[in-house]
PDB file of N, CA and C in Angstrom:
ATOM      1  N   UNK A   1      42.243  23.696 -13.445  1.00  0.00           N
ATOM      2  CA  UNK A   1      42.522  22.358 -12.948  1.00  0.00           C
ATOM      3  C   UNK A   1      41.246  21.529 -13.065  1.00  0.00           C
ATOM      4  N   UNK A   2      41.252  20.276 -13.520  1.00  0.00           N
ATOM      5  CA  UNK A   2      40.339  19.540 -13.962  1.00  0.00           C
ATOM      6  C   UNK A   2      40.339  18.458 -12.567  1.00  0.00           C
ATOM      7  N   UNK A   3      38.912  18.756 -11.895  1.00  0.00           N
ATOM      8  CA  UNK A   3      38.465  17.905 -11.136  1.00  0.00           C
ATOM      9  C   UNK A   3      37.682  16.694 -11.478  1.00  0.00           C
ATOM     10  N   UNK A   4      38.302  15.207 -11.145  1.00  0.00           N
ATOM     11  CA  UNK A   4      37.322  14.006 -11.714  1.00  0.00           C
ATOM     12  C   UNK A   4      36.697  13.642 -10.494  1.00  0.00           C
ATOM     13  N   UNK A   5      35.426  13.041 -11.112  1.00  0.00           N
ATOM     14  CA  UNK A   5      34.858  12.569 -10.232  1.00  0.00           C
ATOM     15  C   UNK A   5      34.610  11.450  -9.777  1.00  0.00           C
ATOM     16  N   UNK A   6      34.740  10.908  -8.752  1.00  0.00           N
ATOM     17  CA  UNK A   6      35.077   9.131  -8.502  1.00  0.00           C
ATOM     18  C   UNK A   6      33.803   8.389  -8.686  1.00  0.00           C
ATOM     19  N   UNK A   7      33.943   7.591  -8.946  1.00  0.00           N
ATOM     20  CA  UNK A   7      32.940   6.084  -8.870  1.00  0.00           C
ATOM     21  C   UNK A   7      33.222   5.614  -7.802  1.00  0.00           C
ATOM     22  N   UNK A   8      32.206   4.314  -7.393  1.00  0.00           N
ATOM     23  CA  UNK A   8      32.292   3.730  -5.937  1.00  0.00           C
ATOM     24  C   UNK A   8      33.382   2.691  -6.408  1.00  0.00           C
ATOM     25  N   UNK A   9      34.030   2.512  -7.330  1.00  0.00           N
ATOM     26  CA  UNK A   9      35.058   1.341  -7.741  1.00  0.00           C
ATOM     27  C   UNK A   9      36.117   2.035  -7.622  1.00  0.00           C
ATOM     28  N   UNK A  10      36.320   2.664  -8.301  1.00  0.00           N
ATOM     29  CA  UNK A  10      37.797   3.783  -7.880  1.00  0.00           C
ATOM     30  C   UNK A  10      37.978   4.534  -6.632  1.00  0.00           C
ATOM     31  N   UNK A  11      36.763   5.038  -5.827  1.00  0.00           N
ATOM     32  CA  UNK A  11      37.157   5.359  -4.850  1.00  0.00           C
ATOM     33  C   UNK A  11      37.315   4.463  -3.622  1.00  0.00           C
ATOM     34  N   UNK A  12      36.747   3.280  -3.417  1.00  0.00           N
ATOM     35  CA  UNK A  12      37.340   2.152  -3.008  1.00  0.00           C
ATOM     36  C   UNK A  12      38.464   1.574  -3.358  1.00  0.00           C
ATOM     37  N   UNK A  13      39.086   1.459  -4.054  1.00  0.00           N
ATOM     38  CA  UNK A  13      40.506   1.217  -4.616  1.00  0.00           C
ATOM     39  C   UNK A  13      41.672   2.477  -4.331  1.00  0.00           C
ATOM     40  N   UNK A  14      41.231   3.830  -3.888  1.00  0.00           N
ATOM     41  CA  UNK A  14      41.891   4.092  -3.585  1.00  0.00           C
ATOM     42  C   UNK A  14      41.876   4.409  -2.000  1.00  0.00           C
ATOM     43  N   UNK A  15      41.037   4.306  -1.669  1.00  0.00           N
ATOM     44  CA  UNK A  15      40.998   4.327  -0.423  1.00  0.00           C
ATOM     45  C   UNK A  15      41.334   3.077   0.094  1.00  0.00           C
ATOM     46  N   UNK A  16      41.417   2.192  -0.182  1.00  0.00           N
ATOM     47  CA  UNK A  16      42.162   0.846  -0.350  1.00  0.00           C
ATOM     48  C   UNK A  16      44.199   0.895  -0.428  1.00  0.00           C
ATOM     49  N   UNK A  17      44.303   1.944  -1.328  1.00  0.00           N
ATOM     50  CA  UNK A  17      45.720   2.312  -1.266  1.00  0.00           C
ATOM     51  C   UNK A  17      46.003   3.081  -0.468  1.00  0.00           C
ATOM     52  N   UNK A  18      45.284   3.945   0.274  1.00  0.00           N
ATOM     53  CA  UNK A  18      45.808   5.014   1.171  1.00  0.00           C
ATOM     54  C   UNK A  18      45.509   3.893   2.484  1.00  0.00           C
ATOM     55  N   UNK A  19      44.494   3.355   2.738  1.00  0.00           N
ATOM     56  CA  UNK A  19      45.138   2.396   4.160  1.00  0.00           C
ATOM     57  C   UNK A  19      46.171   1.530   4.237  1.00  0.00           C
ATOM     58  N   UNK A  20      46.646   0.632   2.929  1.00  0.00           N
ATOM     59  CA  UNK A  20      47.609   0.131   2.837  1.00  0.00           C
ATOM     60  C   UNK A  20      49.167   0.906   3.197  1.00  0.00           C
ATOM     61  N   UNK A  21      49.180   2.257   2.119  1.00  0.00           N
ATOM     62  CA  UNK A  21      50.404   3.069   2.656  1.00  0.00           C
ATOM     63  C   UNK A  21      50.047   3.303   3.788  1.00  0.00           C
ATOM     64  N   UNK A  22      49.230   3.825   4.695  1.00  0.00           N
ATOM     65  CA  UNK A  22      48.807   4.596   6.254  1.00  0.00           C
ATOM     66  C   UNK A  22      49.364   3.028   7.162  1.00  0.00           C
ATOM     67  N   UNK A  23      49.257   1.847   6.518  1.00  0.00           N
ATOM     68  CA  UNK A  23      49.617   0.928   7.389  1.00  0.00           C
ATOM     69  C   UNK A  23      50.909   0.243   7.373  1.00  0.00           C
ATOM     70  N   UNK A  24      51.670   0.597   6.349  1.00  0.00           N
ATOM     71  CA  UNK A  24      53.075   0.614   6.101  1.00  0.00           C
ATOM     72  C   UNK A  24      53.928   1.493   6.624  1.00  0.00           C
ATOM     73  N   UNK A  25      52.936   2.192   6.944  1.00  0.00           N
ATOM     74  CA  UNK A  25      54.456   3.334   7.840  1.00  0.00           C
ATOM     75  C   UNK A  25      54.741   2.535   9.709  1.00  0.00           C
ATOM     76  N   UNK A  26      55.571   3.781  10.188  1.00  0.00           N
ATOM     77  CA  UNK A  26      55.602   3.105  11.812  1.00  0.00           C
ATOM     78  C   UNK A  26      54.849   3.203  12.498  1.00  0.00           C
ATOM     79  N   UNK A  27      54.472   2.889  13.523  1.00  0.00           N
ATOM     80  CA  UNK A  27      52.959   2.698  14.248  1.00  0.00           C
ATOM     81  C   UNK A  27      53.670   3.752  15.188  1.00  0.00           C
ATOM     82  N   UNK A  28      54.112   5.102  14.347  1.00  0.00           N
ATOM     83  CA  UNK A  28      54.267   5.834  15.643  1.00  0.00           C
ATOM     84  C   UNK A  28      53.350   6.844  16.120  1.00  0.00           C
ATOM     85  N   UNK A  29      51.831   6.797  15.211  1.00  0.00           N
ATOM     86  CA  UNK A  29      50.735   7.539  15.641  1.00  0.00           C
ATOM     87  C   UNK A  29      49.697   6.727  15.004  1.00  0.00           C
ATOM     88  N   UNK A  30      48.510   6.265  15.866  1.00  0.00           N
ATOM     89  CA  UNK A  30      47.101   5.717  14.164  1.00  0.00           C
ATOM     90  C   UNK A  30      46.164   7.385  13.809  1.00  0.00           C
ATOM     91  N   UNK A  31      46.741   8.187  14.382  1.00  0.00           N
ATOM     92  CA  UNK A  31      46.325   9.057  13.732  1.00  0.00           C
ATOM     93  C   UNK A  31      45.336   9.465  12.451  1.00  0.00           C
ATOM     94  N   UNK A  32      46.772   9.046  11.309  1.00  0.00           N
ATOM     95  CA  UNK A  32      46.047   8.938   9.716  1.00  0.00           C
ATOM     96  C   UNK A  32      45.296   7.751   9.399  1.00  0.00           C
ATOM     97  N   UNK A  33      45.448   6.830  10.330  1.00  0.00           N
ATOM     98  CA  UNK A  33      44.834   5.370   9.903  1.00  0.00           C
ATOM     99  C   UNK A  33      43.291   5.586  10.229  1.00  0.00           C
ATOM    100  N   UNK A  34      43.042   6.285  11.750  1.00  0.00           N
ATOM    101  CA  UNK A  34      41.262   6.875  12.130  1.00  0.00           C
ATOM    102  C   UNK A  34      41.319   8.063  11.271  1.00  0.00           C
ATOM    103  N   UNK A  35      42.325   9.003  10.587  1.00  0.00           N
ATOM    104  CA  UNK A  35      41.066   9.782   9.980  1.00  0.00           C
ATOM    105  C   UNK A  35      40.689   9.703   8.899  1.00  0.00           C
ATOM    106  N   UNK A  36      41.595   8.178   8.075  1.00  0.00           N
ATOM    107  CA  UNK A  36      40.881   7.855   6.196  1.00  0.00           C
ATOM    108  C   UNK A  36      39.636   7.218   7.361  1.00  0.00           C
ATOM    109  N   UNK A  37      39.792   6.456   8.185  1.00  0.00           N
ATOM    110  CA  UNK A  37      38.613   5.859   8.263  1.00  0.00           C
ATOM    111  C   UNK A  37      37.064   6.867   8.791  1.00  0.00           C
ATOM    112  N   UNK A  38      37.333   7.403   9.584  1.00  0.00           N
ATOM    113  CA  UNK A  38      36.594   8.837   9.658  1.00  0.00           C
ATOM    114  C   UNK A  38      36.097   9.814   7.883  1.00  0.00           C
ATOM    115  N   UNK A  39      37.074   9.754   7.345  1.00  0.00           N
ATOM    116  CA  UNK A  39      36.954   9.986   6.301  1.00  0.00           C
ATOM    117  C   UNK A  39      35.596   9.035   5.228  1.00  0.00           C
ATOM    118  N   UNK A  40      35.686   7.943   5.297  1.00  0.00           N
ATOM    119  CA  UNK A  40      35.251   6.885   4.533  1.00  0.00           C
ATOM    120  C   UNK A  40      33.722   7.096   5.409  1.00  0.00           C
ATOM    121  N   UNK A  41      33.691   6.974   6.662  1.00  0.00           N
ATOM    122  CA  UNK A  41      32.086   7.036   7.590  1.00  0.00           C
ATOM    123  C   UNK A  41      31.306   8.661   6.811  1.00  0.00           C
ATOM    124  N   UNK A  42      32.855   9.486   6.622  1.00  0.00           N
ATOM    125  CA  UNK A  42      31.861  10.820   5.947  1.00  0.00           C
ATOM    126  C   UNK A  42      31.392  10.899   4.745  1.00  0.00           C
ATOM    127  N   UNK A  43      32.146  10.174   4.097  1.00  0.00           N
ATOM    128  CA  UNK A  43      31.647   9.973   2.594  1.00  0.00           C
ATOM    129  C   UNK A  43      30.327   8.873   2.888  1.00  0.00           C
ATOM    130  N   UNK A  44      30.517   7.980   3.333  1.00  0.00           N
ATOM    131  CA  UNK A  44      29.370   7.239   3.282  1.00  0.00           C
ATOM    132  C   UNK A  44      27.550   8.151   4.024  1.00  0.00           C
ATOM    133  N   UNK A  45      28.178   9.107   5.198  1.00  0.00           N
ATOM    134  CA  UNK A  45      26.998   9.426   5.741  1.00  0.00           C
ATOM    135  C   UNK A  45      26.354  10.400   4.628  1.00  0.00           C
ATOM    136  N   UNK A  46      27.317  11.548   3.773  1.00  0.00           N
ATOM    137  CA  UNK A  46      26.940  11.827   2.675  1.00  0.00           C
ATOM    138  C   UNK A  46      25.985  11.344   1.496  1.00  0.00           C
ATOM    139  N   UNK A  47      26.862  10.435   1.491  1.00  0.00           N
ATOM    140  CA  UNK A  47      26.173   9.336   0.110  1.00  0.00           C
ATOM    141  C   UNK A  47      24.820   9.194   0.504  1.00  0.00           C
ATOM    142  N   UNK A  48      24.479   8.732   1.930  1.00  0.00           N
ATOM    143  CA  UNK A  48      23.373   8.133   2.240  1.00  0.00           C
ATOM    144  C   UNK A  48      22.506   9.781   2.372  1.00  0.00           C
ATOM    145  N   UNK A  49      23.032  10.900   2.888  1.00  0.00           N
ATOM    146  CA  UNK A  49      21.849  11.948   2.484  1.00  0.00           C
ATOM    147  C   UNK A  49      21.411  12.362   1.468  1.00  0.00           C
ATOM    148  N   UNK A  50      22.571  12.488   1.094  1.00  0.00           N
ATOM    149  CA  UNK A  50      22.065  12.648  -0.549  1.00  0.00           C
ATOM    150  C   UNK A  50      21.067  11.550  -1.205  1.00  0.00           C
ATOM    151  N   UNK A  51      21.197  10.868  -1.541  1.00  0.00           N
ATOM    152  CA  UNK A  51      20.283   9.822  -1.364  1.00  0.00           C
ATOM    153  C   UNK A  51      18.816   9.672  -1.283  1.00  0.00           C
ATOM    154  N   UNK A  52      18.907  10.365   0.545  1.00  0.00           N
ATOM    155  CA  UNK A  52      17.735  11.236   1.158  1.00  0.00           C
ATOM    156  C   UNK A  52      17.452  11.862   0.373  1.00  0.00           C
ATOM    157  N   UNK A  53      17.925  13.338   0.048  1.00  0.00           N
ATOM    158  CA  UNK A  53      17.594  14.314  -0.354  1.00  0.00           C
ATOM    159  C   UNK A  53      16.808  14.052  -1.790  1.00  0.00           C
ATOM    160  N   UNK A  54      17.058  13.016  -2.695  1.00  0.00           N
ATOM    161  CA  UNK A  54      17.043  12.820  -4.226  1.00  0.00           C
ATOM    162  C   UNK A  54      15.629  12.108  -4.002  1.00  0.00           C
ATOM    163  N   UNK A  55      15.399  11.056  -2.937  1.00  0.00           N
ATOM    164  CA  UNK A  55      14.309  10.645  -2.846  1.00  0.00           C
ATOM    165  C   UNK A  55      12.799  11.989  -2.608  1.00  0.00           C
ATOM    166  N   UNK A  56      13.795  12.359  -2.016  1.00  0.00           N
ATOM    167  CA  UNK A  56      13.006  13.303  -1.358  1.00  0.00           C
ATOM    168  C   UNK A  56      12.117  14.412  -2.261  1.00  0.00           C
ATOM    169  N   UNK A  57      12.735  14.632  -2.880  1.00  0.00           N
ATOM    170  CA  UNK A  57      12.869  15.092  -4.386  1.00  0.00           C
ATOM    171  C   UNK A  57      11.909  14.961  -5.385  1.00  0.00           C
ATOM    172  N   UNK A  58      12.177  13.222  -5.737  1.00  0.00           N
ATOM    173  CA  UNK A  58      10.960  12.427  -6.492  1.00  0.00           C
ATOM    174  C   UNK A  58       9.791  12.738  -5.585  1.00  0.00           C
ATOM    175  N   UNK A  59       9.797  12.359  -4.578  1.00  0.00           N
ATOM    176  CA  UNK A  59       8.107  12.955  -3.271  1.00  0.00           C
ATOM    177  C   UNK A  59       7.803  13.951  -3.748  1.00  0.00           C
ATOM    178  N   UNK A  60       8.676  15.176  -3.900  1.00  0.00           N
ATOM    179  CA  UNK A  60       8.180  16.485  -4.064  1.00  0.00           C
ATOM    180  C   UNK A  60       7.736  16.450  -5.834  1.00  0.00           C
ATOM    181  N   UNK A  61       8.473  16.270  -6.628  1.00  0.00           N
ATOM    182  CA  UNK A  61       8.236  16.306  -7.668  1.00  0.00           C
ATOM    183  C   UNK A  61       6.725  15.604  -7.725  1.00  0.00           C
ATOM    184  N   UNK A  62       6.762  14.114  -7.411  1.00  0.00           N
ATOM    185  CA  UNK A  62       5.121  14.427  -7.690  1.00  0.00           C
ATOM    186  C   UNK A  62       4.151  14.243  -6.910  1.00  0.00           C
ATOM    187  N   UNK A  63       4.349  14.854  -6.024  1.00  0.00           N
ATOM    188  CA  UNK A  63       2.730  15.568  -5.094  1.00  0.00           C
ATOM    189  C   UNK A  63       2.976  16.799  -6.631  1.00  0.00           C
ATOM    190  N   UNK A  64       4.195  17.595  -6.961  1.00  0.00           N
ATOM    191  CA  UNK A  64       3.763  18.903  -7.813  1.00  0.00           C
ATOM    192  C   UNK A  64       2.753  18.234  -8.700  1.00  0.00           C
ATOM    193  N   UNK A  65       3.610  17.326  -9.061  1.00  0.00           N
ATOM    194  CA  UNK A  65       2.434  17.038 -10.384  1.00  0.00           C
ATOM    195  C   UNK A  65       1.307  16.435 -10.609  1.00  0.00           C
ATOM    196  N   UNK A  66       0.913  15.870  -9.116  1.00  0.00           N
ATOM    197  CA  UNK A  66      -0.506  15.557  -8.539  1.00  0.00           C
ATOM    198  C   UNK A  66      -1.320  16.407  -8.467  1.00  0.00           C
ATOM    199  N   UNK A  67      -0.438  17.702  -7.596  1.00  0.00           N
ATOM    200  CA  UNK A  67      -1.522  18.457  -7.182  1.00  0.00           C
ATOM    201  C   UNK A  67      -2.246  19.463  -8.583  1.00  0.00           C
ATOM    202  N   UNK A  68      -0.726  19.630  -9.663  1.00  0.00           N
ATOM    203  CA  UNK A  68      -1.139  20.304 -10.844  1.00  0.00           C
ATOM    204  C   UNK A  68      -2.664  19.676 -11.770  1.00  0.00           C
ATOM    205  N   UNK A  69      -2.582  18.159 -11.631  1.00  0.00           N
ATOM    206  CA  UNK A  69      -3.432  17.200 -11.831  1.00  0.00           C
ATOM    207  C   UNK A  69      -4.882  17.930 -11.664  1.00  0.00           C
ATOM    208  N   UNK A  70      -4.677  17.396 -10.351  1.00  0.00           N
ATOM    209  CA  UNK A  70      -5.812  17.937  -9.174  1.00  0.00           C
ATOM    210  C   UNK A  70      -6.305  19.066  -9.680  1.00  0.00           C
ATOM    211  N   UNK A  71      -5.530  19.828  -9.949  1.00  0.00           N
ATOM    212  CA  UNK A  71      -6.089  21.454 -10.153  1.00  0.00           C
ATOM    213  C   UNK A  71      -6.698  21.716 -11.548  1.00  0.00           C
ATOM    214  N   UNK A  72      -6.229  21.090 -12.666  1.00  0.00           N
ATOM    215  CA  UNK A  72      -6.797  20.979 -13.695  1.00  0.00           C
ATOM    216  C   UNK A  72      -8.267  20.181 -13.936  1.00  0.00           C
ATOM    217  N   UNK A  73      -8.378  19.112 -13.181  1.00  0.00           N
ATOM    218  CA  UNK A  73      -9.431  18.687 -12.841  1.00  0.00           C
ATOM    219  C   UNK A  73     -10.775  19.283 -12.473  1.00  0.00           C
ATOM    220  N   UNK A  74     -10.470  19.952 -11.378  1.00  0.00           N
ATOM    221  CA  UNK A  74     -11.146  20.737 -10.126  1.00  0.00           C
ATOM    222  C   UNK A  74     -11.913  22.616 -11.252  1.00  0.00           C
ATOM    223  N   UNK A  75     -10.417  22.622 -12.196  1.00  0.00           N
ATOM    224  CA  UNK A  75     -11.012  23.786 -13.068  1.00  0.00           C
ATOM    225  C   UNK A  75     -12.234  22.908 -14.130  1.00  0.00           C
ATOM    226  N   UNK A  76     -11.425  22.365 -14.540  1.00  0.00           N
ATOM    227  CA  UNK A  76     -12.726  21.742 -15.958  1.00  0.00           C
ATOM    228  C   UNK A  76     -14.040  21.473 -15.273  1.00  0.00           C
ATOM    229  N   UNK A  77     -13.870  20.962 -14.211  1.00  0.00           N
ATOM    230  CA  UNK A  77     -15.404  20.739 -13.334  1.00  0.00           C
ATOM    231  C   UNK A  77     -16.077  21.323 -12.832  1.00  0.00           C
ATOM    232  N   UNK A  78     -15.111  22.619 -12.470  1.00  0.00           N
ATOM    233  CA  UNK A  78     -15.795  23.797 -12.252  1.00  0.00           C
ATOM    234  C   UNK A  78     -16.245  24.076 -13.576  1.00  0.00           C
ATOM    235  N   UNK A  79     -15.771  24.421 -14.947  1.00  0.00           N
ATOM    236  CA  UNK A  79     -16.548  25.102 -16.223  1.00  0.00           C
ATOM    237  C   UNK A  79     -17.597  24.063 -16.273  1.00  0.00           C
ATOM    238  N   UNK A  80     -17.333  23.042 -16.251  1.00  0.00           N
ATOM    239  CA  UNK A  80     -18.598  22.171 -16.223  1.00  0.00           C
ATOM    240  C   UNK A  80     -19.996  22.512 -15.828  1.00  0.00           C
ATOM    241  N   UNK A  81     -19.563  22.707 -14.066  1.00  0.00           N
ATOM    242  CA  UNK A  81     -20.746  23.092 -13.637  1.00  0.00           C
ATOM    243  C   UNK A  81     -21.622  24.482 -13.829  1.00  0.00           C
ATOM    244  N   UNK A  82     -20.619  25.288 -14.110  1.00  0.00           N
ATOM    245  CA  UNK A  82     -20.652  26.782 -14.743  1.00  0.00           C
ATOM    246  C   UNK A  82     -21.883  27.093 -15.398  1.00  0.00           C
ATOM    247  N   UNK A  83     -21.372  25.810 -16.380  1.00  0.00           N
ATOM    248  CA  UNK A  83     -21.979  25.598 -17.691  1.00  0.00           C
ATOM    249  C   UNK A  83     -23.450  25.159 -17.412  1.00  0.00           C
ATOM    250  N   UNK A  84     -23.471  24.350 -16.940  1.00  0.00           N
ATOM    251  CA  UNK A  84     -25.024  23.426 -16.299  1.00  0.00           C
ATOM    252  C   UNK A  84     -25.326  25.025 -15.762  1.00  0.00           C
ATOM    253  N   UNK A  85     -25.140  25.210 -14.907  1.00  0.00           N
ATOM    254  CA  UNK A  85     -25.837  26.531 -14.067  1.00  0.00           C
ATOM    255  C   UNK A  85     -26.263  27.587 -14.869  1.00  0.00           C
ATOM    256  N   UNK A  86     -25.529  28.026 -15.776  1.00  0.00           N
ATOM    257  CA  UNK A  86     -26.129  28.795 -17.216  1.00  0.00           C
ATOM    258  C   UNK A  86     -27.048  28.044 -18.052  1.00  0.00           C
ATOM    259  N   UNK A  87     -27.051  26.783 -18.046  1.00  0.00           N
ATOM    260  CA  UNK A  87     -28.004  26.646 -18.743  1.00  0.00           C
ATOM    261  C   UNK A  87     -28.994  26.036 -18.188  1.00  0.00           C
ATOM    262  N   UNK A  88     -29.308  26.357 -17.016  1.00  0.00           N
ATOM    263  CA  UNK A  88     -30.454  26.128 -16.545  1.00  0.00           C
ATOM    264  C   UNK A  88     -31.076  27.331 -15.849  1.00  0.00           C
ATOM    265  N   UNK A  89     -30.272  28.220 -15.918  1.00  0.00           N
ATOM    266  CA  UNK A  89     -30.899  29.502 -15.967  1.00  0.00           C
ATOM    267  C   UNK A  89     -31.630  30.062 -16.519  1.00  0.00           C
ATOM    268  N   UNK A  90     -30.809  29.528 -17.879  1.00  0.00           N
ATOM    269  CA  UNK A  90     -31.475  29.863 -18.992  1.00  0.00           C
ATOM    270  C   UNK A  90     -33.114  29.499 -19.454  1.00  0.00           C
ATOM    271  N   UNK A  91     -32.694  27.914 -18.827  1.00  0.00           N
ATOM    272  CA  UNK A  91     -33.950  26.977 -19.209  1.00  0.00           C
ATOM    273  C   UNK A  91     -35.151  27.715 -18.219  1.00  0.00           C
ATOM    274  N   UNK A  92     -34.770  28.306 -17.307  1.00  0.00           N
ATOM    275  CA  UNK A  92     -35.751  28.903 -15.997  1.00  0.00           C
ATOM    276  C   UNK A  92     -36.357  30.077 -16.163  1.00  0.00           C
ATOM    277  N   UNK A  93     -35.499  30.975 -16.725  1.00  0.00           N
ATOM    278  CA  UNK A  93     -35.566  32.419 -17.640  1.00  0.00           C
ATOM    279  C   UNK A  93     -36.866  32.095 -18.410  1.00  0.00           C
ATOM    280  N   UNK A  94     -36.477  31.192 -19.909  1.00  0.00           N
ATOM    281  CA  UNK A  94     -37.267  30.692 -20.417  1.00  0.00           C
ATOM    282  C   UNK A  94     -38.670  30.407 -20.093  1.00  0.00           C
ATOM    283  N   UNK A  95     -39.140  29.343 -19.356  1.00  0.00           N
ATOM    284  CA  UNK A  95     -40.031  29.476 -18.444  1.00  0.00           C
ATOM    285  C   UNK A  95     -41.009  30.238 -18.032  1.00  0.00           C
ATOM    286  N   UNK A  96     -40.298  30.809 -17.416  1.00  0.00           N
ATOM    287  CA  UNK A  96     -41.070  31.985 -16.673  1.00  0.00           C
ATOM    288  C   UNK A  96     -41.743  32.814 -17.965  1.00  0.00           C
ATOM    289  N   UNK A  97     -40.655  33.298 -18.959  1.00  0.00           N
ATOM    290  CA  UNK A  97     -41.156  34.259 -20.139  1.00  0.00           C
ATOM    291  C   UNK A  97     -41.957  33.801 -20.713  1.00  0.00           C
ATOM    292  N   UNK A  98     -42.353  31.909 -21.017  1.00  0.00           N
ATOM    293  CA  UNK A  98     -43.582  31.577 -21.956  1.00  0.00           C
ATOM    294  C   UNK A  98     -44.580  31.277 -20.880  1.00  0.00           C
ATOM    295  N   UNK A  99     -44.706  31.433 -19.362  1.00  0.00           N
ATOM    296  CA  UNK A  99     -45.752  31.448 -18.487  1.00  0.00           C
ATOM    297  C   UNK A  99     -46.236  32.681 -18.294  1.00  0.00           C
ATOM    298  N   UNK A 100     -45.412  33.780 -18.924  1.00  0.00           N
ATOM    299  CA  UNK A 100     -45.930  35.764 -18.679  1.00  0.00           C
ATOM    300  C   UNK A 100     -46.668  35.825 -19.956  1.00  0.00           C
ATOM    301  N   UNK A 101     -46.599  35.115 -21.149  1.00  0.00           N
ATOM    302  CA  UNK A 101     -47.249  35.256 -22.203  1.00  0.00           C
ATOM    303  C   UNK A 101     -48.198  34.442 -22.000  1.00  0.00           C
ATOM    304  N   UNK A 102     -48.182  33.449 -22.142  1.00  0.00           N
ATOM    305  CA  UNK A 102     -49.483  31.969 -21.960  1.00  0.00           C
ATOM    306  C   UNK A 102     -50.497  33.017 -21.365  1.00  0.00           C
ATOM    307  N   UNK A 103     -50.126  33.588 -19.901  1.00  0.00           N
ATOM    308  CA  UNK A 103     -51.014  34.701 -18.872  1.00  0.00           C
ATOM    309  C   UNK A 103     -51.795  35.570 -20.012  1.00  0.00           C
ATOM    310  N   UNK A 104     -50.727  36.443 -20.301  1.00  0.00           N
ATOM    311  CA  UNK A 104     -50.732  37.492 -21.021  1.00  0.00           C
ATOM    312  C   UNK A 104     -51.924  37.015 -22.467  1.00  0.00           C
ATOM    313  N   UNK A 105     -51.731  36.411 -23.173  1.00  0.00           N
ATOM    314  CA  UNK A 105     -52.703  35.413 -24.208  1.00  0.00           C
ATOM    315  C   UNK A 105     -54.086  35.040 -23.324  1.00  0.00           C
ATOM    316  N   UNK A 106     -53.859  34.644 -22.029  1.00  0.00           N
ATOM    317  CA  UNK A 106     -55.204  34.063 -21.445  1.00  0.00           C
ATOM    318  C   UNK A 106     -56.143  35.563 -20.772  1.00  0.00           C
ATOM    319  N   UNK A 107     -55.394  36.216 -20.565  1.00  0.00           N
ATOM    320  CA  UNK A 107     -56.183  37.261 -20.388  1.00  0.00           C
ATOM    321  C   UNK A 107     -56.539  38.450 -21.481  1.00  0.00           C
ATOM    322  N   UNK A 108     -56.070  38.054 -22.515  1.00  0.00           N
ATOM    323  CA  UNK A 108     -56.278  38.711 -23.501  1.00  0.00           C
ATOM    324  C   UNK A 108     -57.960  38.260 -24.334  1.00  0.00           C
ATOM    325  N   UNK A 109     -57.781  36.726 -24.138  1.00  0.00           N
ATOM    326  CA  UNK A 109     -58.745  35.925 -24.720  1.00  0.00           C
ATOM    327  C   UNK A 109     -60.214  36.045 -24.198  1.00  0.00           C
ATOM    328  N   UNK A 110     -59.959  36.403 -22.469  1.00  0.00           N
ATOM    329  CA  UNK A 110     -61.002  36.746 -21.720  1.00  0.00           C
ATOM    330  C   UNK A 110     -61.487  38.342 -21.675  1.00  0.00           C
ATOM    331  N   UNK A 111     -60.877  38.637 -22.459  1.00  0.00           N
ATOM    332  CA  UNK A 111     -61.550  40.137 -22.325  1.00  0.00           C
ATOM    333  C   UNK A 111     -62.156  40.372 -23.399  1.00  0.00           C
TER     334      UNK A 111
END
């Protein structure tokens, strides 16, 4: 069985026909007349969560893709600094090894 799914034009139009028949009969209960209308407050409180929920949604979707942002950022800047820190290790390493020779040469010269 093939279920369609309404638009807000068709389902107003028919909910439009079902109060019309619900108000053509005898007023010997309003029964069916409060529960299309009960009916119509549930579809609408629906509509409006859903709604909620979809917004809600887009929020989540992108803080994800902020925070994925964020995190890619936060890595490259970390290799960044990585990088600086190795090479100034290096540069320090360095250093030190042509100040053990310079020594090493100056006391060689004096003896």
């Amino acid at each position: 069985m093939e279920i369609e799914e309404m638009d807000e034009i068709t389902f107003q139009r028919k909910m439009q026909e079902l109060m019309s028949r619900i108000q053509a009969m005898p007023e010997s209960s309003d029964q069916p007349e409060q529960a299309a209308a009960l009916a119509g407050e549930r579809r609408d409180r629906i509509k409006a969560s859903v709604a909620e929920l979809q917004e809600s949604l887009d929020y989540l979707r992108l803080s994800v893709k902020y925070l994925v942002f964020d995190l890619e950022a936060t890595r490259r800047e970390n290799a960044y600094l990585r990088r600086m820190l190795e090479q100034s290790s290096r540069d320090a390493q360095r250093q030190i090894e042509d100040d053990e020779n310079f020594e090493e040469g100056e006391e060689e010269r004096f003896d």
